[in-house]
Protein backbone atom coordinates (compact mmCIF):
# COMPACT_ATOMS: atom_id res chain seq x y z
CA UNK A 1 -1.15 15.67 9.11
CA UNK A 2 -0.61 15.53 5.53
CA UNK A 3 -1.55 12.00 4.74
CA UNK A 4 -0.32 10.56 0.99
CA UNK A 5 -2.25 7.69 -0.14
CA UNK A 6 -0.52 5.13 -2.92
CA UNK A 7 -2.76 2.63 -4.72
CA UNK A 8 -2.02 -1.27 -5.58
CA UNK A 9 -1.35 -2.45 -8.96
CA UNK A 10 -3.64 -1.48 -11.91
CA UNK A 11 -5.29 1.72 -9.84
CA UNK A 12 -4.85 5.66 -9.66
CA UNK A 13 -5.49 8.06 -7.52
CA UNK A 14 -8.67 8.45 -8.16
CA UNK A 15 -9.31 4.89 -6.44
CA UNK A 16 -9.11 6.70 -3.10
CA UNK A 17 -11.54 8.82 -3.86
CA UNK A 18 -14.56 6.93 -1.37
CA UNK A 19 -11.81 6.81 1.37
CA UNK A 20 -10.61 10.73 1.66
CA UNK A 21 -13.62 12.15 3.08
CA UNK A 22 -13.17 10.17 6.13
CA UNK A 23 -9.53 11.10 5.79
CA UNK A 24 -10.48 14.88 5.97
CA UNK A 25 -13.20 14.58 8.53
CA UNK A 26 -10.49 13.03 11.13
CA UNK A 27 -8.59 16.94 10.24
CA UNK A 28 -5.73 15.54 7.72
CA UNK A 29 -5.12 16.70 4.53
CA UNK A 30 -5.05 13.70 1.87
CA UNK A 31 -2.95 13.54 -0.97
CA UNK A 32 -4.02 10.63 -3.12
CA UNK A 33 -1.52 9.41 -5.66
CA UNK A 34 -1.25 8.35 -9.11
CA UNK A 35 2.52 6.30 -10.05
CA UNK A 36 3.96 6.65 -12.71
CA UNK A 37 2.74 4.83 -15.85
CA UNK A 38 -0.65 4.32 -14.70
CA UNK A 39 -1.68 7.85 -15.62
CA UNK A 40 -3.93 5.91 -18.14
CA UNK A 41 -4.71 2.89 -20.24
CA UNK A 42 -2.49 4.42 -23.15
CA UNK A 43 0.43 5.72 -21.28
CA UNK A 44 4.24 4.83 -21.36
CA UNK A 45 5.35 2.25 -19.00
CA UNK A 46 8.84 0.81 -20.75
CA UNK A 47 10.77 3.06 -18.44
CA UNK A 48 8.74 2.73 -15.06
CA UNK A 49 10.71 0.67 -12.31
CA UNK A 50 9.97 0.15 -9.02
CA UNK A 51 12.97 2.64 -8.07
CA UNK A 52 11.59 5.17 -10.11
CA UNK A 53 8.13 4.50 -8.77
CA UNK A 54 9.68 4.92 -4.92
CA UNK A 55 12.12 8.26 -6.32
CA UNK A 56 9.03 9.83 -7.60
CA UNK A 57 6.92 9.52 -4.46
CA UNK A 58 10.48 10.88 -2.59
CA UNK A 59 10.14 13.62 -4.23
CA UNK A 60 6.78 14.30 -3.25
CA UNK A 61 7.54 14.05 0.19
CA UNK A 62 10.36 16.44 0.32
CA UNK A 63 7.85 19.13 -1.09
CA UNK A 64 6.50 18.98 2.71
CA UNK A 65 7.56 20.83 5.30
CA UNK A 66 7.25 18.31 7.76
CA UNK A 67 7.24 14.55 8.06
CA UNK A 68 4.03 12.95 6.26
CA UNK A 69 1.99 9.54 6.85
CA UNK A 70 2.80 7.28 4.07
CA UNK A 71 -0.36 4.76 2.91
CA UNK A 72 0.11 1.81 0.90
CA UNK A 73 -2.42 -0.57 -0.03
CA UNK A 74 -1.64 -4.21 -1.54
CA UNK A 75 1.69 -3.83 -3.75
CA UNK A 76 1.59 -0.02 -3.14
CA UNK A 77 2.65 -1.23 0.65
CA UNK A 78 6.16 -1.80 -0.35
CA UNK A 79 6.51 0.88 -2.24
CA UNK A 80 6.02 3.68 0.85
CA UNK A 81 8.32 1.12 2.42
CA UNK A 82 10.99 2.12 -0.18
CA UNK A 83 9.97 5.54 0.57
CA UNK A 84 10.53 5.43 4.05
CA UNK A 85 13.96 3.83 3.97
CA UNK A 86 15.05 6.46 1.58
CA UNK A 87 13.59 8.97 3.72
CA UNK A 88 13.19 7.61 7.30
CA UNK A 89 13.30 11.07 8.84
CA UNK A 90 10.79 12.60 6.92
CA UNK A 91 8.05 9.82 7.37
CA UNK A 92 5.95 10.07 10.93
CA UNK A 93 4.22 6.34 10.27
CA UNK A 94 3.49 3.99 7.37
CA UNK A 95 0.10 2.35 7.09
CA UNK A 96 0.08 -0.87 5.37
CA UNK A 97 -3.58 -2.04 3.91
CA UNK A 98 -3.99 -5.29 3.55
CA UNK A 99 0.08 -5.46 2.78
CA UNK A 100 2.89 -5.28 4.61
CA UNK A 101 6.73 -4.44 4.49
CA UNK A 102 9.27 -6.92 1.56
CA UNK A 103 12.77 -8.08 3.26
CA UNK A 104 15.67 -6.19 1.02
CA UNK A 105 15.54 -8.19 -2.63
CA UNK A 106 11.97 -8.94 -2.38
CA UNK A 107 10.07 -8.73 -5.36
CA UNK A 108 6.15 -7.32 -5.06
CA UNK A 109 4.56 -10.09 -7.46
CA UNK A 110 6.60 -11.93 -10.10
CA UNK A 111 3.70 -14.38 -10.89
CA UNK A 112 1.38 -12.41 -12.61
CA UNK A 113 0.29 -12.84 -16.84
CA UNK A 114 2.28 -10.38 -18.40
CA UNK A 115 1.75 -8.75 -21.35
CA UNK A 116 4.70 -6.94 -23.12
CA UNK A 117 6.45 -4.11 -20.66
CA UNK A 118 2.81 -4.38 -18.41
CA UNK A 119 0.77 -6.35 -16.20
CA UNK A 120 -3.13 -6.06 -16.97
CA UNK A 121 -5.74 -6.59 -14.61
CA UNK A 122 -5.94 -11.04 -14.90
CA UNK A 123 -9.14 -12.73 -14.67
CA UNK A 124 -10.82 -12.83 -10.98
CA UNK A 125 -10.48 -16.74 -11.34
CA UNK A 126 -6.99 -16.28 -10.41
CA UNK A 127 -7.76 -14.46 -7.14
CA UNK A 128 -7.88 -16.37 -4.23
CA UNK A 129 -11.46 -17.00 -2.55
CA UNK A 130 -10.29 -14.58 0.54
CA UNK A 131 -9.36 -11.41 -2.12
CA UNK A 132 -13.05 -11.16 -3.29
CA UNK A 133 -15.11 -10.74 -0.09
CA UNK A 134 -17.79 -8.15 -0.23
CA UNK A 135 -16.46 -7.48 -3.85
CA UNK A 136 -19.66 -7.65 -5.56
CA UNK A 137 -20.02 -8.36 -9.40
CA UNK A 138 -20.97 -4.68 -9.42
CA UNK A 139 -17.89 -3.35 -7.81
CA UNK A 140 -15.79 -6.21 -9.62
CA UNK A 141 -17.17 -4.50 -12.73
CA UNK A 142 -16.36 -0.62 -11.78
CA UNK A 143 -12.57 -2.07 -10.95
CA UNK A 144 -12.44 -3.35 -14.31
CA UNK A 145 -13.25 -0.34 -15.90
CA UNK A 146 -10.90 2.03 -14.30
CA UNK A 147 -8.38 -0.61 -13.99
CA UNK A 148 -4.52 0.71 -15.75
CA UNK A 149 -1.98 -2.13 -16.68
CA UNK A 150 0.56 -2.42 -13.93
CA UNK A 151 4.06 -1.67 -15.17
CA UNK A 152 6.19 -4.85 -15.04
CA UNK A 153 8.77 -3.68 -13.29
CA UNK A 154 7.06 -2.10 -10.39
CA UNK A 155 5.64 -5.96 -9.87
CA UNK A 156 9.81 -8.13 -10.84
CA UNK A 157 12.19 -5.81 -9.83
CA UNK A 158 14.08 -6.41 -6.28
CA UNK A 159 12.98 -3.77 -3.67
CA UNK A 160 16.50 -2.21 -2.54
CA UNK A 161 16.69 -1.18 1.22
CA UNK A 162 19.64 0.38 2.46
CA UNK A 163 18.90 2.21 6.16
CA UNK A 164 18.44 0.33 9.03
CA UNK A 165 16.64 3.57 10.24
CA UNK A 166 13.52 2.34 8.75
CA UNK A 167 12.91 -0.22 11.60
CA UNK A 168 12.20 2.89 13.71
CA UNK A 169 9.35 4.32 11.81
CA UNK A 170 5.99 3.70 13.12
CA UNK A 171 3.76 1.43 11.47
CA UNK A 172 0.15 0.35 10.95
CA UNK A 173 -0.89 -2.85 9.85
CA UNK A 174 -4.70 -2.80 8.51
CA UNK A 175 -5.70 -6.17 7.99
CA UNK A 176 -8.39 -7.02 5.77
CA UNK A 177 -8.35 -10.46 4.30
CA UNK A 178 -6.48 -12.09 7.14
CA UNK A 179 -7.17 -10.99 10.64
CA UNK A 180 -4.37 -9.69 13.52
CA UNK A 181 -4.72 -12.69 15.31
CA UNK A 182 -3.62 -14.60 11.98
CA UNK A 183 -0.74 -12.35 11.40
CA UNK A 184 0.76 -12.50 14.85
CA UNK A 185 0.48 -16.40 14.59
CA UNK A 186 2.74 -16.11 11.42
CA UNK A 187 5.19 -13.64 12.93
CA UNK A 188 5.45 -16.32 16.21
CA UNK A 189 6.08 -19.17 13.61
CA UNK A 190 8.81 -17.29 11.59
CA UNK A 191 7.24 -17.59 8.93
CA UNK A 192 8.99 -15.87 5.60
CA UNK A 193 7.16 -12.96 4.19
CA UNK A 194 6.96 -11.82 7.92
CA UNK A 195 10.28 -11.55 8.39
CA UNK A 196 10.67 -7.25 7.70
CA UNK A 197 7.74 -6.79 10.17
CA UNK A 198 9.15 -8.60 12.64
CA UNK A 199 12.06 -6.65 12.44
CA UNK A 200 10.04 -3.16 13.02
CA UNK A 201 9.66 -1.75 16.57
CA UNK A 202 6.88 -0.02 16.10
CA UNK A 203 3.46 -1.66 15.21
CA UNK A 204 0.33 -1.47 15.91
CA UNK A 205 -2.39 -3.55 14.37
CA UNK A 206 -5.92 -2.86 13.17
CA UNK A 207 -8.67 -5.36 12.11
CA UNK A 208 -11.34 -4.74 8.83
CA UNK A 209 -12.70 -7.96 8.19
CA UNK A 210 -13.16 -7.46 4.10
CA UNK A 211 -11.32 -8.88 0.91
CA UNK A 212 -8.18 -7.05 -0.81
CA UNK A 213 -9.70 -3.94 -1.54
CA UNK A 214 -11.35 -2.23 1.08
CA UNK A 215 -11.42 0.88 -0.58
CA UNK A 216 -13.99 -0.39 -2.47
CA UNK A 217 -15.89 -2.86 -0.09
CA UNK A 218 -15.26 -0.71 3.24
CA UNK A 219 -14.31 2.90 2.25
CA UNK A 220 -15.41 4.53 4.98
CA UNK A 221 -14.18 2.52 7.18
CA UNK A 222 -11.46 2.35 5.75
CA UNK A 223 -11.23 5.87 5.81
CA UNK A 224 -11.93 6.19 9.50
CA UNK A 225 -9.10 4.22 10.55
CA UNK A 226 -6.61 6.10 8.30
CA UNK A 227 -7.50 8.87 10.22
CA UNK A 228 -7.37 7.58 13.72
CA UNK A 229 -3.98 6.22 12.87
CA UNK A 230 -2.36 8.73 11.35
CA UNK A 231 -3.04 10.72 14.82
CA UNK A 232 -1.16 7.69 16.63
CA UNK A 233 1.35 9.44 18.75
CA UNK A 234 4.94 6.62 17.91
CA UNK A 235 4.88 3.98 21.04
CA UNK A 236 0.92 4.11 21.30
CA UNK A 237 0.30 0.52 20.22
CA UNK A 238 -3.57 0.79 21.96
């Protein structure tokens, strides 16, 4: 199974690299991927948006021959989402890490410090507590230094979904920071930001007890379970 892996905000490709091994070893092919405008510190961001961030990563996917596992981690989770309503036949199951699926009009993260046409990596003070675990002042400072400037309208722009097909395509929830236990209390109390995973009919959830970035704190663990679901046949939910 080709297996295409998109970062959160402020990381590349490259930020997958401790994760793909296990990837491979499970027999999938990775394809890690750096958006648009975060090809480096200096590049050009004024014209990223979030629908060119999805229309890139569409086109990527139609250079495969056959449907593809989508991975999104943190704000890169609604992004395969986009991807996978634009293309809901092409897309065998979307893993969400630490993330999870935006109702149509949902923005990723309006309340970040801005700077100009980008969002830079803030200060960890403005992390929550929960974020941080097992992200050590040694791996806070290696994120740092490879960390890009988000473009600003990957993080404000409404996320436009338009096929109701996208309910059908299997899912993964990896949850890090919150465990599955938490989650399906949320979904039973209606709560909001649940309210496009509730509508999916295909989920199956997997627990890595770790902060926001597991591909740091856990990669191969993280890895491992990549692998194991993107071999989940669709109805499997154990």
């Amino acid at each position: 199974m080709d297996v295409i892996l998109i970062p959160g905000f402020w990381l590349d490709g490259d930020s997958w690299s401790a994760v793909v091994p296990a990837i491979e070893a499970a027999g999938h092919r990775a394809h890690p991927v750096t958006r648009p405008g975060l090809e480096s510190v200096d590049a050009d961001r004024s014209g990223v948006t979030l629908a060119s961030t999805i229309a890139s990563i569409v086109d990527l996917v139609d250079g495969f021959d056959v449907p593809v596992v989508l991975v999104g981690h943190s704000g890169g989770g609604p992004i395969a989402q986009g991807v996978a309503d634009a293309r809901p036949d092409r897309v065998a199951r979307l893993i969400f890490v630490d993330s999870g699926p935006l109702v149509d009009g949902g923005v990723i993260n309006d309340e970040l410090p801005v700077v100009g046409d980008a969002v830079p990596l803030p200060d960890w003070s403005l992390f929550l507590d929960d974020d941080l675990v097992d992200l050590d002042e040694g791996l806070r400072a290696e994120f740092a230094a490879r960390a890009i400037p988000e473009p600003l309208h990957v993080a404000i722009d409404p996320l436009v979904l338009r096929d109701a097909r996208r309910f059908d395509v299997p899912a993964t929830v990896i949850a890090c920071e919150f465990p599955t236990s938490q989650l399906l209390e949320w979904l039973e109390a209606g709560v909001p930001f649940t309210a496009e995973l509730a509508n999916l009919r295909d989920v199956a959830y997997r627990d890595l007890p770790t902060g926001h970035w597991p591909q740091f704190t856990r990669p191969a663990e993280l890895g491992a379970i990549i692998g194991e679901e993107a071999s989940r046949p669709a109805g499997v939910q154990a």
